[in-house]
PDB file of N, CA and C in Angstrom:
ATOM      1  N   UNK A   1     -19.655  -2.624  10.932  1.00  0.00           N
ATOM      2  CA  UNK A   1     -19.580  -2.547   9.483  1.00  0.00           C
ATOM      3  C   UNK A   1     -18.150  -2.244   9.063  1.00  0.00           C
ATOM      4  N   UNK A   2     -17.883  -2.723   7.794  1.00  0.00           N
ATOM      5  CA  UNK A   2     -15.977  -2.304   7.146  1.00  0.00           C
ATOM      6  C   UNK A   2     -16.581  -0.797   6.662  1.00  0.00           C
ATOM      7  N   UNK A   3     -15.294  -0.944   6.611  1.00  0.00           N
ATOM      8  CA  UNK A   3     -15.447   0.498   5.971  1.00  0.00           C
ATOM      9  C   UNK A   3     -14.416   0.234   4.486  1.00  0.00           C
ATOM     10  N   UNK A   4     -14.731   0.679   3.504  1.00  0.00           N
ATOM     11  CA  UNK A   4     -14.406   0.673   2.032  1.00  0.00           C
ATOM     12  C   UNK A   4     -13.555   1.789   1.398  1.00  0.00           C
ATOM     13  N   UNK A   5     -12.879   1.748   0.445  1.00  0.00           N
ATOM     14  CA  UNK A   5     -12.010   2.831  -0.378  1.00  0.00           C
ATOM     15  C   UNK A   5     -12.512   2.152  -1.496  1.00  0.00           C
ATOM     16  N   UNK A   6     -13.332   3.526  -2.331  1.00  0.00           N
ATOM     17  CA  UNK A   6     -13.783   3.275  -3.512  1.00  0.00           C
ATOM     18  C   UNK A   6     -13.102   4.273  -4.515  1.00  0.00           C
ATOM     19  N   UNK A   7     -11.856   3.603  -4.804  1.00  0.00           N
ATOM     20  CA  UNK A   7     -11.046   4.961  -5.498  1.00  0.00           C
ATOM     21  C   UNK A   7     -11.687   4.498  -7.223  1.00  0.00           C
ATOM     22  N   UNK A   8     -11.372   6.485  -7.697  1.00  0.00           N
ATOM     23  CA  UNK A   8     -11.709   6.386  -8.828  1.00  0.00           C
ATOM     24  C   UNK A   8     -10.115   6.627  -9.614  1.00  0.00           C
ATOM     25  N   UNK A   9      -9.583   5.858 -10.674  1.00  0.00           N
ATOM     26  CA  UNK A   9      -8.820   5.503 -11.351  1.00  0.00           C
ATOM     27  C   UNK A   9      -9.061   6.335 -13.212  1.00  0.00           C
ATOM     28  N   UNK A  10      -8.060   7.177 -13.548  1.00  0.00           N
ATOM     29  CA  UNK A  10      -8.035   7.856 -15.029  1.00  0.00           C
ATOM     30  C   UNK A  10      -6.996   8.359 -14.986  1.00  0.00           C
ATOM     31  N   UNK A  11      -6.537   8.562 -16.269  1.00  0.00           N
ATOM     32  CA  UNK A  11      -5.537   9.562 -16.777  1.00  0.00           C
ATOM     33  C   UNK A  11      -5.734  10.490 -16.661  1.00  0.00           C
ATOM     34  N   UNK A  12      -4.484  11.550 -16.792  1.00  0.00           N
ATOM     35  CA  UNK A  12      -4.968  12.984 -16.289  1.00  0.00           C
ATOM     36  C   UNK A  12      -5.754  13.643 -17.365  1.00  0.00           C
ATOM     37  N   UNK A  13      -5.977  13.118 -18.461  1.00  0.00           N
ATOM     38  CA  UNK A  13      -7.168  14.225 -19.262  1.00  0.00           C
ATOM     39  C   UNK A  13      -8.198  12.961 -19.422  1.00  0.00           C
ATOM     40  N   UNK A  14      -9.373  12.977 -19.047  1.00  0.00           N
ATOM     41  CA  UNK A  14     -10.369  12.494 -18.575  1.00  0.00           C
ATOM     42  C   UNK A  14     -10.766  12.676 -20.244  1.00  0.00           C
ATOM     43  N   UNK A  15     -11.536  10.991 -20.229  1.00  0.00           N
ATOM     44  CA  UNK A  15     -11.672  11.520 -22.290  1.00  0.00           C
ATOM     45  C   UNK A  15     -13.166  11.972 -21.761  1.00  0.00           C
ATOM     46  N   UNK A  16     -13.951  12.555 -21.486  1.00  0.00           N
ATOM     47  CA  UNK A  16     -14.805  12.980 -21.749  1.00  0.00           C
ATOM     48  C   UNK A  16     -15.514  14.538 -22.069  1.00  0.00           C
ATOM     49  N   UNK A  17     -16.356  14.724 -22.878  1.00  0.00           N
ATOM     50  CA  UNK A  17     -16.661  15.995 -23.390  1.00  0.00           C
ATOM     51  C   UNK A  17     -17.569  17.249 -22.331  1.00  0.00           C
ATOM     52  N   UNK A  18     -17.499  17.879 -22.681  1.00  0.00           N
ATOM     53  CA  UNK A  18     -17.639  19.263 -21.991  1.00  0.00           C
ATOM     54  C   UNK A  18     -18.905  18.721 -21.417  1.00  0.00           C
ATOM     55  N   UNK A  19     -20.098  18.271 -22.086  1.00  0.00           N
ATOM     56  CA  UNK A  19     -21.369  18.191 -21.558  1.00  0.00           C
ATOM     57  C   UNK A  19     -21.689  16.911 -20.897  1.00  0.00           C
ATOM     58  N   UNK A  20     -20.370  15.655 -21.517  1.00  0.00           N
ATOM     59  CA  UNK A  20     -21.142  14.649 -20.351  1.00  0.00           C
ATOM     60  C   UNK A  20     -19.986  15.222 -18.775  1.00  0.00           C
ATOM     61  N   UNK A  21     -19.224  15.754 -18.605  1.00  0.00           N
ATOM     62  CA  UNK A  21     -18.458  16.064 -17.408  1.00  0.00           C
ATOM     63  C   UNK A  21     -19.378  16.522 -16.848  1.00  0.00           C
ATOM     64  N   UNK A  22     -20.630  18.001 -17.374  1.00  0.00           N
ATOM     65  CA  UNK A  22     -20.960  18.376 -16.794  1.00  0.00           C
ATOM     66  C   UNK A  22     -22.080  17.456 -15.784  1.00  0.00           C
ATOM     67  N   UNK A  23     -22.835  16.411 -16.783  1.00  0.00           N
ATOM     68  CA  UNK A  23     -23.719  15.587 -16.379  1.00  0.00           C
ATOM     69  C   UNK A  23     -23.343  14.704 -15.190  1.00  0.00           C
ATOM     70  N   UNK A  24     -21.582  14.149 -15.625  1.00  0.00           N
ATOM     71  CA  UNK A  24     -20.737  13.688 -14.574  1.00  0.00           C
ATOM     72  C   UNK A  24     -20.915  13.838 -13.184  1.00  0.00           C
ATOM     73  N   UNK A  25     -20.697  15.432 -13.108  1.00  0.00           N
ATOM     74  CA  UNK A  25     -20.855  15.972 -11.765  1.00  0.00           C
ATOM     75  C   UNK A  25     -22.190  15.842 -11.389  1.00  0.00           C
ATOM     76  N   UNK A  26     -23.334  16.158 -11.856  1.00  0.00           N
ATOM     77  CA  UNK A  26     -24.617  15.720 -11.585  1.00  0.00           C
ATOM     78  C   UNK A  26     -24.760  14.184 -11.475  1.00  0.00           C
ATOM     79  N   UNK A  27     -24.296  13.415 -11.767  1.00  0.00           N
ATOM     80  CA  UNK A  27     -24.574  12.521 -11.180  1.00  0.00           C
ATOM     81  C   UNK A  27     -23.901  11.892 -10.231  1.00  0.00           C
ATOM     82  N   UNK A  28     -22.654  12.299  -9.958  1.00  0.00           N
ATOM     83  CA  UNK A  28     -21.830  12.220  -9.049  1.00  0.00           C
ATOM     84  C   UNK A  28     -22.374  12.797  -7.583  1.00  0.00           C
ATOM     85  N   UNK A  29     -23.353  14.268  -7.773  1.00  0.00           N
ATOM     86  CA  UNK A  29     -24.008  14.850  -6.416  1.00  0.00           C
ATOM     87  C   UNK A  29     -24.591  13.660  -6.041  1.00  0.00           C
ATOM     88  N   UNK A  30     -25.405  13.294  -7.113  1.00  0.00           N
ATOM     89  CA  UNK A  30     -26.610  12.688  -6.778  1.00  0.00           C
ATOM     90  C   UNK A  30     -26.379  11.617  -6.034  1.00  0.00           C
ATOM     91  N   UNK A  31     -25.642  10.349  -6.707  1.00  0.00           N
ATOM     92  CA  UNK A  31     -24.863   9.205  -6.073  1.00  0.00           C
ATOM     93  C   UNK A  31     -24.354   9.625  -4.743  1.00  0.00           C
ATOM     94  N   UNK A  32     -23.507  10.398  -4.267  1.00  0.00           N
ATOM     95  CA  UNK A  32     -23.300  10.923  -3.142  1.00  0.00           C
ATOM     96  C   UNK A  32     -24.639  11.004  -2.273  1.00  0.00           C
ATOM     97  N   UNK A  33     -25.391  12.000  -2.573  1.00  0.00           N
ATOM     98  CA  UNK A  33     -27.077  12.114  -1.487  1.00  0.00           C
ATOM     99  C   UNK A  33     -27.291  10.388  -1.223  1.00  0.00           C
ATOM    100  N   UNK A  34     -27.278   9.439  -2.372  1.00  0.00           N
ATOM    101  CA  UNK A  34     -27.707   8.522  -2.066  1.00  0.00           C
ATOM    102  C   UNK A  34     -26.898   7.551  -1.180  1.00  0.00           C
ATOM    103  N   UNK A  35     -25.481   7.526  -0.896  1.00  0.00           N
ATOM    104  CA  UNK A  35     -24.681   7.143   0.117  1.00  0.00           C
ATOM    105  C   UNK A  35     -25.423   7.952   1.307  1.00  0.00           C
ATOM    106  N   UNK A  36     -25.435   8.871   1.384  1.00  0.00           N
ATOM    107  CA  UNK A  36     -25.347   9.937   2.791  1.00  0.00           C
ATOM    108  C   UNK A  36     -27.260   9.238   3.752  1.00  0.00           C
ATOM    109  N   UNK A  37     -28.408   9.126   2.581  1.00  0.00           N
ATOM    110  CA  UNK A  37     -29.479   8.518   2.518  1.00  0.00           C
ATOM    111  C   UNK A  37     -29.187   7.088   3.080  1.00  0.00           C
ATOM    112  N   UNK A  38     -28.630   6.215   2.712  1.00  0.00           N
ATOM    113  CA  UNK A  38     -28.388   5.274   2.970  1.00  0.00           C
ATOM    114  C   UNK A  38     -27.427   4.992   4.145  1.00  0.00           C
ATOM    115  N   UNK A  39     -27.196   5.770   4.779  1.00  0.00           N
ATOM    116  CA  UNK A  39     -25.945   5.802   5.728  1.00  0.00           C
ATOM    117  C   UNK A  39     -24.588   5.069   5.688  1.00  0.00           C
ATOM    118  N   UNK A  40     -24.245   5.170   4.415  1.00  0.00           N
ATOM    119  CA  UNK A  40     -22.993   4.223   3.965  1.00  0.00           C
ATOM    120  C   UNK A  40     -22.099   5.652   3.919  1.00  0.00           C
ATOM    121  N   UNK A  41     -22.236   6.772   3.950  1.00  0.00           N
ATOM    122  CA  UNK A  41     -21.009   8.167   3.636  1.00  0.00           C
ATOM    123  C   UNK A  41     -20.245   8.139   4.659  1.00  0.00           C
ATOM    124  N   UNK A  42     -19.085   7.925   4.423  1.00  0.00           N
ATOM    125  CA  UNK A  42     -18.241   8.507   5.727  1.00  0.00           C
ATOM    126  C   UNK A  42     -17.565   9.654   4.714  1.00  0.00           C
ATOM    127  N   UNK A  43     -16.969  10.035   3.928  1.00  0.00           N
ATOM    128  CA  UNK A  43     -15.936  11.148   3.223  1.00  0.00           C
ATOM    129  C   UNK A  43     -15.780  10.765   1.942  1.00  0.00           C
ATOM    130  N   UNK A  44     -15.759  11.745   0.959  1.00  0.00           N
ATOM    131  CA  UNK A  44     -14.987  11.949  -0.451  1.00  0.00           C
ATOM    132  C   UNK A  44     -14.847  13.152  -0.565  1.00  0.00           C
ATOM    133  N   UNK A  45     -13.806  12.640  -2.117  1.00  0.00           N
ATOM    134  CA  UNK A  45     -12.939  13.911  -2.720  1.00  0.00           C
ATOM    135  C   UNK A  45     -12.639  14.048  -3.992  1.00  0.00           C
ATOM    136  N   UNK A  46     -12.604  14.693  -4.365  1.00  0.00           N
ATOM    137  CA  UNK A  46     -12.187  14.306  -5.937  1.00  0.00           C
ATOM    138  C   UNK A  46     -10.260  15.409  -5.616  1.00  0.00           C
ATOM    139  N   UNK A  47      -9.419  15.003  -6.554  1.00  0.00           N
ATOM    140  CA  UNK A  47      -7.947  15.099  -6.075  1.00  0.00           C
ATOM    141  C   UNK A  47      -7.642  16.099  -7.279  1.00  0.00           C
ATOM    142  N   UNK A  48      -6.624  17.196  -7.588  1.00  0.00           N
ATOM    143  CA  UNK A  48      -5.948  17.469  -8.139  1.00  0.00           C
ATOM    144  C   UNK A  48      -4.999  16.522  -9.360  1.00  0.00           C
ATOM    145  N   UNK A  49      -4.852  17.067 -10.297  1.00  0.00           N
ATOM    146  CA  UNK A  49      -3.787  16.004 -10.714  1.00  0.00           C
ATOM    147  C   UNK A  49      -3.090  15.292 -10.617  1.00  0.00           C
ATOM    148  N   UNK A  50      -2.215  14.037 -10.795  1.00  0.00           N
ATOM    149  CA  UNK A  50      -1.509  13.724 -10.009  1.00  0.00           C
ATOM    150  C   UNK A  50      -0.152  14.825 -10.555  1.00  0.00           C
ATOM    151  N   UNK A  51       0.222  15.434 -11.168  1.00  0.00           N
ATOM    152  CA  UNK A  51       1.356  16.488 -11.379  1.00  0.00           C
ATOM    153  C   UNK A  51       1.466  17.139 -10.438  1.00  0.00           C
ATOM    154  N   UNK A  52       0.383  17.469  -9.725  1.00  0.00           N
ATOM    155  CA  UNK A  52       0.441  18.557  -8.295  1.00  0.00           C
ATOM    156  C   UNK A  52       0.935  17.542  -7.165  1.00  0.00           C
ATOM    157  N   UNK A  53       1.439  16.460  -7.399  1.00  0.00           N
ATOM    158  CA  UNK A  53       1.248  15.428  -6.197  1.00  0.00           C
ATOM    159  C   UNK A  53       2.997  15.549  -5.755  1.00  0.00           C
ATOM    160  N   UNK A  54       3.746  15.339  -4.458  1.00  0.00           N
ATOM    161  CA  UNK A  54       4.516  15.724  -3.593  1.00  0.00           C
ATOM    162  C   UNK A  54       5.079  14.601  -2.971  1.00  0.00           C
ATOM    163  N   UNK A  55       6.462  13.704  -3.074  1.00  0.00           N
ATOM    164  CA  UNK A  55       6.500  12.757  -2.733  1.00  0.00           C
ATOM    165  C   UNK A  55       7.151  12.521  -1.540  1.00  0.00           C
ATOM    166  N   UNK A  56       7.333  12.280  -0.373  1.00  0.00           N
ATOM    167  CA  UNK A  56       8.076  12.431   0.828  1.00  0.00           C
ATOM    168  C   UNK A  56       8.499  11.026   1.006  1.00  0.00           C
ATOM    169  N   UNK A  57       9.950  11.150   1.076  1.00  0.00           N
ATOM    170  CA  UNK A  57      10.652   9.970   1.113  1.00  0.00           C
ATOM    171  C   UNK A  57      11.372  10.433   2.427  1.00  0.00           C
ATOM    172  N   UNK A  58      11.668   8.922   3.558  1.00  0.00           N
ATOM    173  CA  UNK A  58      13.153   9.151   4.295  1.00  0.00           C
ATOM    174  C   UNK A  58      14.036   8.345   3.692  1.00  0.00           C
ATOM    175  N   UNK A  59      15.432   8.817   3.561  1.00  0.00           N
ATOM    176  CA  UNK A  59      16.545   8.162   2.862  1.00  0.00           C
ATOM    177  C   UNK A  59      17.404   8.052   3.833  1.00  0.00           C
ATOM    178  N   UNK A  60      18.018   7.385   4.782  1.00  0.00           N
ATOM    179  CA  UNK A  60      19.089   7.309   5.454  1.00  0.00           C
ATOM    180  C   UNK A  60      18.897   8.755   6.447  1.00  0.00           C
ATOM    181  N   UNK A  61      17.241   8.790   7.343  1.00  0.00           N
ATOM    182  CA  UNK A  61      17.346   9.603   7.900  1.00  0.00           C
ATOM    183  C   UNK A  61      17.048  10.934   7.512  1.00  0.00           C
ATOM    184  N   UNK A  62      17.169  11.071   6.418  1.00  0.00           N
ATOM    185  CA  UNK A  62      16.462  12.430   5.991  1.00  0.00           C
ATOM    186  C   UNK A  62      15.740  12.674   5.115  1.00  0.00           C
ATOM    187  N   UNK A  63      14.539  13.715   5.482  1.00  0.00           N
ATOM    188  CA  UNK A  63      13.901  13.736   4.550  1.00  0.00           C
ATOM    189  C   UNK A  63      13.741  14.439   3.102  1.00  0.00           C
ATOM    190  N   UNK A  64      13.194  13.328   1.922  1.00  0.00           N
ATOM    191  CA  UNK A  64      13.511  14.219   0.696  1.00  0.00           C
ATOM    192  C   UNK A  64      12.319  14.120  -0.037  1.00  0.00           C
ATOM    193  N   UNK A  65      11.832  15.038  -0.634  1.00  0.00           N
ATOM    194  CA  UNK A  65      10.901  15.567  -1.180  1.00  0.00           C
ATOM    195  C   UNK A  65      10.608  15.939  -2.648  1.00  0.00           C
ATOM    196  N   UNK A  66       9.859  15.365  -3.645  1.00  0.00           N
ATOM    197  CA  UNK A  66      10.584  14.853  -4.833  1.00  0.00           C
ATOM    198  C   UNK A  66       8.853  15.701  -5.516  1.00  0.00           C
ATOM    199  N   UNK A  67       8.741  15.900  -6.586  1.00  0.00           N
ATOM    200  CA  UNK A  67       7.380  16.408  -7.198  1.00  0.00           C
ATOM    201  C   UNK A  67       7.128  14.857  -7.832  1.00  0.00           C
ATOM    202  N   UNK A  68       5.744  14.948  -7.495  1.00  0.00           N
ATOM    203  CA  UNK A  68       4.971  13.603  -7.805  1.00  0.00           C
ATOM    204  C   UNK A  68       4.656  13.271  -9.118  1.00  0.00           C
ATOM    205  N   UNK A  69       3.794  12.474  -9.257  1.00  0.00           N
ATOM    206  CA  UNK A  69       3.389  11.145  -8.859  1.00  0.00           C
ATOM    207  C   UNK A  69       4.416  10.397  -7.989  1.00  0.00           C
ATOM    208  N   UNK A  70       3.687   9.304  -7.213  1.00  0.00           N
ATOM    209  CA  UNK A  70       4.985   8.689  -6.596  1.00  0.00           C
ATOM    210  C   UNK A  70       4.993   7.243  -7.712  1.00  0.00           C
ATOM    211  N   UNK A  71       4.038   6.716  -8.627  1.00  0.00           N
ATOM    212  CA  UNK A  71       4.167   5.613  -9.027  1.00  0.00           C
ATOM    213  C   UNK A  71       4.068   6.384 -10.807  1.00  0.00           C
ATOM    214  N   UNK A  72       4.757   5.870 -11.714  1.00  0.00           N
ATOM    215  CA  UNK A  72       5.151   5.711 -13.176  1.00  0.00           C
ATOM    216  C   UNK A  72       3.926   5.023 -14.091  1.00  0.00           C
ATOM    217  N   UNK A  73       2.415   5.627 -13.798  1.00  0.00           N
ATOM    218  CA  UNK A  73       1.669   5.067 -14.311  1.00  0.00           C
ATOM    219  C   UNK A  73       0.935   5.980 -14.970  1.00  0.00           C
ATOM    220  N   UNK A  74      -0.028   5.107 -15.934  1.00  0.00           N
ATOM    221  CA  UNK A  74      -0.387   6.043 -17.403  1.00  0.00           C
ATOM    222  C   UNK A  74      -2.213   6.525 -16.361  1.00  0.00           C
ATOM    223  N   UNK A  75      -2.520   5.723 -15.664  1.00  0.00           N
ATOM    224  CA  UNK A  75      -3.442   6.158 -14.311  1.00  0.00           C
ATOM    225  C   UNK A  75      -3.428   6.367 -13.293  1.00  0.00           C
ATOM    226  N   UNK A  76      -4.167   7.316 -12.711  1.00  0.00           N
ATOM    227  CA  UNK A  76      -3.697   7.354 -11.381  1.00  0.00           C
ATOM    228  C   UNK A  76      -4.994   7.843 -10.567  1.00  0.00           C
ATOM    229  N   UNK A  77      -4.810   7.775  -9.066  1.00  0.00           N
ATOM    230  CA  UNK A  77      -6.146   7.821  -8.541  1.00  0.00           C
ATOM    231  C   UNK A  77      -6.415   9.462  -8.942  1.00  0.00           C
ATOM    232  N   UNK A  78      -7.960   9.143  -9.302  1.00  0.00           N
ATOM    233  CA  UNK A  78      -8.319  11.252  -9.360  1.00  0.00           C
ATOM    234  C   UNK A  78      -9.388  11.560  -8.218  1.00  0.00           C
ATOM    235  N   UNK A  79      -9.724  10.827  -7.412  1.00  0.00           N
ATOM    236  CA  UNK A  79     -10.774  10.899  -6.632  1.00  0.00           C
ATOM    237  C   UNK A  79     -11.501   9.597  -5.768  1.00  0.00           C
ATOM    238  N   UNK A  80     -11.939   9.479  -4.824  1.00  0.00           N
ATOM    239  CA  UNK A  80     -12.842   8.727  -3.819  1.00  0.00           C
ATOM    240  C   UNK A  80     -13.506   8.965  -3.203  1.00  0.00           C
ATOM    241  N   UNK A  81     -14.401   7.537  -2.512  1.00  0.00           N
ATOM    242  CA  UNK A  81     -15.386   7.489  -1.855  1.00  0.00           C
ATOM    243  C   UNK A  81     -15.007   6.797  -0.371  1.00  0.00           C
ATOM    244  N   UNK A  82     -15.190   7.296   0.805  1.00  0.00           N
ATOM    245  CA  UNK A  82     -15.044   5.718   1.801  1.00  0.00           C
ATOM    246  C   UNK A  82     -16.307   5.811   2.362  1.00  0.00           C
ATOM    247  N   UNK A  83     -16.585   4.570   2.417  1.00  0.00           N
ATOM    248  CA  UNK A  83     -18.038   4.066   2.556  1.00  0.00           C
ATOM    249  C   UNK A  83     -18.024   3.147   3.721  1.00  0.00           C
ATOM    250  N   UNK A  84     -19.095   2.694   4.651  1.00  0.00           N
ATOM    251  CA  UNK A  84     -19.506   1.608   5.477  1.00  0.00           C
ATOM    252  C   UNK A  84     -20.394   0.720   4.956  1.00  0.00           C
ATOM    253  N   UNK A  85     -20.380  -0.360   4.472  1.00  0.00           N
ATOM    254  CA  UNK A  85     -21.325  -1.797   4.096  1.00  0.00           C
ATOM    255  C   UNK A  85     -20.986  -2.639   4.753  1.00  0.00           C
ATOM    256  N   UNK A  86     -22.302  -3.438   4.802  1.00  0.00           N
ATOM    257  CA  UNK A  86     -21.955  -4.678   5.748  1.00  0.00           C
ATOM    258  C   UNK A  86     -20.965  -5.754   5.234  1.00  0.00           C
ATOM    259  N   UNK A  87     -21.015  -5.536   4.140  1.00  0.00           N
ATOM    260  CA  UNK A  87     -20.360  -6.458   2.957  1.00  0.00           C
ATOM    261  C   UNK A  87     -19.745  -6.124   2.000  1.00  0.00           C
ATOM    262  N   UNK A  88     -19.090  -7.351   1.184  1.00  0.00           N
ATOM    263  CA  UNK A  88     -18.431  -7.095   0.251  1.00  0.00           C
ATOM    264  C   UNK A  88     -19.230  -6.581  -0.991  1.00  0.00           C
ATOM    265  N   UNK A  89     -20.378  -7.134  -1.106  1.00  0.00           N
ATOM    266  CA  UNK A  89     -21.040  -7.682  -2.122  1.00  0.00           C
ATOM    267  C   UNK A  89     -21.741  -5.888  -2.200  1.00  0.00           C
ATOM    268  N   UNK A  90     -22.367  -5.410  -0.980  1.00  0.00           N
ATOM    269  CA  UNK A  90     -22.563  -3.995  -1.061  1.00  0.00           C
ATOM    270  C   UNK A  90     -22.104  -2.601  -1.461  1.00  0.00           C
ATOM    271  N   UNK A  91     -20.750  -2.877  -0.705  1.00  0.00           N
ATOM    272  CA  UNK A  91     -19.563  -1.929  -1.401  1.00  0.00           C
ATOM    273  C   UNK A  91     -19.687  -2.117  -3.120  1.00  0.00           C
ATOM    274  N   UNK A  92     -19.456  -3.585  -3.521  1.00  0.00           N
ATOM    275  CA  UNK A  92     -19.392  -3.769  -4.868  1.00  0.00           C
ATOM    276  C   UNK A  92     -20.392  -2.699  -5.604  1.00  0.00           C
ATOM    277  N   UNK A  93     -21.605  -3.331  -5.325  1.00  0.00           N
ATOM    278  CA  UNK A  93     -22.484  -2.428  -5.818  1.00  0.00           C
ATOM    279  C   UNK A  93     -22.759  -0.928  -5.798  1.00  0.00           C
ATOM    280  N   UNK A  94     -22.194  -0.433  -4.504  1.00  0.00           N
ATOM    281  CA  UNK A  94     -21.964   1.387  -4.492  1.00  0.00           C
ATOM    282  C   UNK A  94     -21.013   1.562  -5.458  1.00  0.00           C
ATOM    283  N   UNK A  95     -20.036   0.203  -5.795  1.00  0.00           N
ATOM    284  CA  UNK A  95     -18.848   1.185  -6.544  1.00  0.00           C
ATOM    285  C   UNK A  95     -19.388   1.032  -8.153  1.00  0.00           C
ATOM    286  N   UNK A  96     -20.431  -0.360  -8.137  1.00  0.00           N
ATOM    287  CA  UNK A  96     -20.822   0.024  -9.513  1.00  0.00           C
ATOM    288  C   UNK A  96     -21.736   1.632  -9.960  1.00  0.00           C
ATOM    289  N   UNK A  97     -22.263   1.798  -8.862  1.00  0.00           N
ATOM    290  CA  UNK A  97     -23.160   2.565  -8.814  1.00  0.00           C
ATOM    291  C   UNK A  97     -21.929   4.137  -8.875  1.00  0.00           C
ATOM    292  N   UNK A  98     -21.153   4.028  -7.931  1.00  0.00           N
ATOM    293  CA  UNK A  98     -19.930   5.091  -8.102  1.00  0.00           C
ATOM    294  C   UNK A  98     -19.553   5.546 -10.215  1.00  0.00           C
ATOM    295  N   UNK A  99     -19.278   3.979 -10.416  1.00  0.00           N
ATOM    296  CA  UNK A  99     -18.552   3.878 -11.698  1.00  0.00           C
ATOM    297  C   UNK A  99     -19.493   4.520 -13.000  1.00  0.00           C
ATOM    298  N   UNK A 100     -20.736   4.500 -12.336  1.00  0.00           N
ATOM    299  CA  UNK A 100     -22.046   4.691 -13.617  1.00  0.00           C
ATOM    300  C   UNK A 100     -21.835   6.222 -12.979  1.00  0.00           C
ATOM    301  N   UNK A 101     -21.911   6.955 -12.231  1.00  0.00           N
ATOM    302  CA  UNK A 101     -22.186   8.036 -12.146  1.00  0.00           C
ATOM    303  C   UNK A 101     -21.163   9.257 -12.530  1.00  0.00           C
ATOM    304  N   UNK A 102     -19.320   8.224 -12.382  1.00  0.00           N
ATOM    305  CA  UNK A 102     -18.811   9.299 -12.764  1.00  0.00           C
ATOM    306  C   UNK A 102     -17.826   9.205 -14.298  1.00  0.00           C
ATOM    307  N   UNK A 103     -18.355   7.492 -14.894  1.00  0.00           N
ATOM    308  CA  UNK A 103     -18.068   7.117 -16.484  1.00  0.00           C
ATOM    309  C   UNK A 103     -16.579   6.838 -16.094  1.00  0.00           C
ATOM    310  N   UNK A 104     -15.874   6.474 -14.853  1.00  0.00           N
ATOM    311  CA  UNK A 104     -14.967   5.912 -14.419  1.00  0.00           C
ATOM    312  C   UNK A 104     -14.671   4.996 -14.458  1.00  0.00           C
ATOM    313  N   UNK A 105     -13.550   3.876 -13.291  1.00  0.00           N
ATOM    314  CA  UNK A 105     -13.602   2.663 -13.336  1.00  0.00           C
ATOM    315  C   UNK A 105     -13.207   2.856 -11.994  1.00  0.00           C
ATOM    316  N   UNK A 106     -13.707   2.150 -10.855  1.00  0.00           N
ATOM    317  CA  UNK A 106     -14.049   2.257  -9.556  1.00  0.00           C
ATOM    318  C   UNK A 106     -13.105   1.040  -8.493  1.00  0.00           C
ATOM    319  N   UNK A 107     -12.090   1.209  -8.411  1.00  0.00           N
ATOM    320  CA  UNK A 107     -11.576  -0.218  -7.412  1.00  0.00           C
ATOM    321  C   UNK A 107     -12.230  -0.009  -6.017  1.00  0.00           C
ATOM    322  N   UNK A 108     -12.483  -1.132  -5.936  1.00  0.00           N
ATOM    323  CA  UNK A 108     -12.803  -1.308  -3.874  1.00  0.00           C
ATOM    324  C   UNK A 108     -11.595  -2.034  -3.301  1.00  0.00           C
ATOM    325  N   UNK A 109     -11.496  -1.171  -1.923  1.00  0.00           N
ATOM    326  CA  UNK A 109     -10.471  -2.105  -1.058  1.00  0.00           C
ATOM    327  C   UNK A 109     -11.129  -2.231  -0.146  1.00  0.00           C
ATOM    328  N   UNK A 110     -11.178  -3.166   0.897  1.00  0.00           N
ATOM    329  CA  UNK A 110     -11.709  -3.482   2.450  1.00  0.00           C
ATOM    330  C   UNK A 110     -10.409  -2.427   3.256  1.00  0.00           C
ATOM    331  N   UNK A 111     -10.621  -2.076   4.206  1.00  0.00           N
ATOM    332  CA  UNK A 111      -9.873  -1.025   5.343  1.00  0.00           C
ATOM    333  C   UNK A 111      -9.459  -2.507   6.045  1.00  0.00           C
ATOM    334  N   UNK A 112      -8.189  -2.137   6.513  1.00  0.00           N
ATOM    335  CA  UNK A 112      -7.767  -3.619   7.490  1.00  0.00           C
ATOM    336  C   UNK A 112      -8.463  -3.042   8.457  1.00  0.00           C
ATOM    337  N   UNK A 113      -8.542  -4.287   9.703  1.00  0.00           N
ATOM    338  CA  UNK A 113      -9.949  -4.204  10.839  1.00  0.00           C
ATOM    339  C   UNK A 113      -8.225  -3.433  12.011  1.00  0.00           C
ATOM    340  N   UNK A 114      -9.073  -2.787  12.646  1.00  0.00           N
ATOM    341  CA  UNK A 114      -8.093  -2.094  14.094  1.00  0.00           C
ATOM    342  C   UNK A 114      -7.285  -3.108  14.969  1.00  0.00           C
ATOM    343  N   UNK A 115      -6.976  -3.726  15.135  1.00  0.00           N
ATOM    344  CA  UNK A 115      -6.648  -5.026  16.330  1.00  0.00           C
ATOM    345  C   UNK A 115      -6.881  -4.451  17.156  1.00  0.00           C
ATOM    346  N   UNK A 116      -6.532  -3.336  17.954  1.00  0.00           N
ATOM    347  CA  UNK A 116      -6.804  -2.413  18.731  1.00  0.00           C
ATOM    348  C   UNK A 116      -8.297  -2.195  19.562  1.00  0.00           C
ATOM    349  N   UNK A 117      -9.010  -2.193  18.346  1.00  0.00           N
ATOM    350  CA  UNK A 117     -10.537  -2.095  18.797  1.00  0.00           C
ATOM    351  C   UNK A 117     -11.471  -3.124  19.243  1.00  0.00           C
TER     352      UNK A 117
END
């Protein structure tokens, strides 16, 4: 099976109100049990701001260390899922299912395959 990155994508003040956040997170558990049920869970997280974020650059050999974001955007990732589906078409659907639970907007990436393995 691939394995998936179902990042969740917002600005840092999330427009939503005190009581659907809270619902948010409830449905966010829930969606989760139902990955873990389904044996598609490998790990998630939900992230800090990106303001707390730490950028590590090498420049000619040394390293420099800059306060984040590393990219100039009005979004940025706040959280993910990585998942195992057999398919594309599956992932799709966890991430719709991701996107309803946390009033987000959900990108999927495929994991490149190991050559290795």
């Amino acid at each position: 099976m691939t394995q998936y990155l179902l990042s969740v994508h917002h600005a840092d003040e999330v427009p939503l109100s005190e009581e659907d956040m809270r619902q948010s997170f409830k449905d966010v558990d829930a969606f989760n049990d139902e990955l873990r049920a389904d044996g598609a869970w490998v790990f998630a997280g939900g992230l800090h701001p990106s303001s707390a974020a730490t950028v590590v650059r090498i420049k000619d050999g040394v390293v420099l260390t800059t306060d984040g974001p590393y990219a100039e955007t009005k979004e940025q990732m706040g959280g993910f899922w990585i998942i195992e589906a057999p398919d594309l078409d599956t992932a799709l659907d966890y991430a719709a299912r991701g996107a309803r639970a946390c009033r987000l907007p959900v990108e999927v990436r495929p994991f490149q395959e190991d050559p290795g393995a």
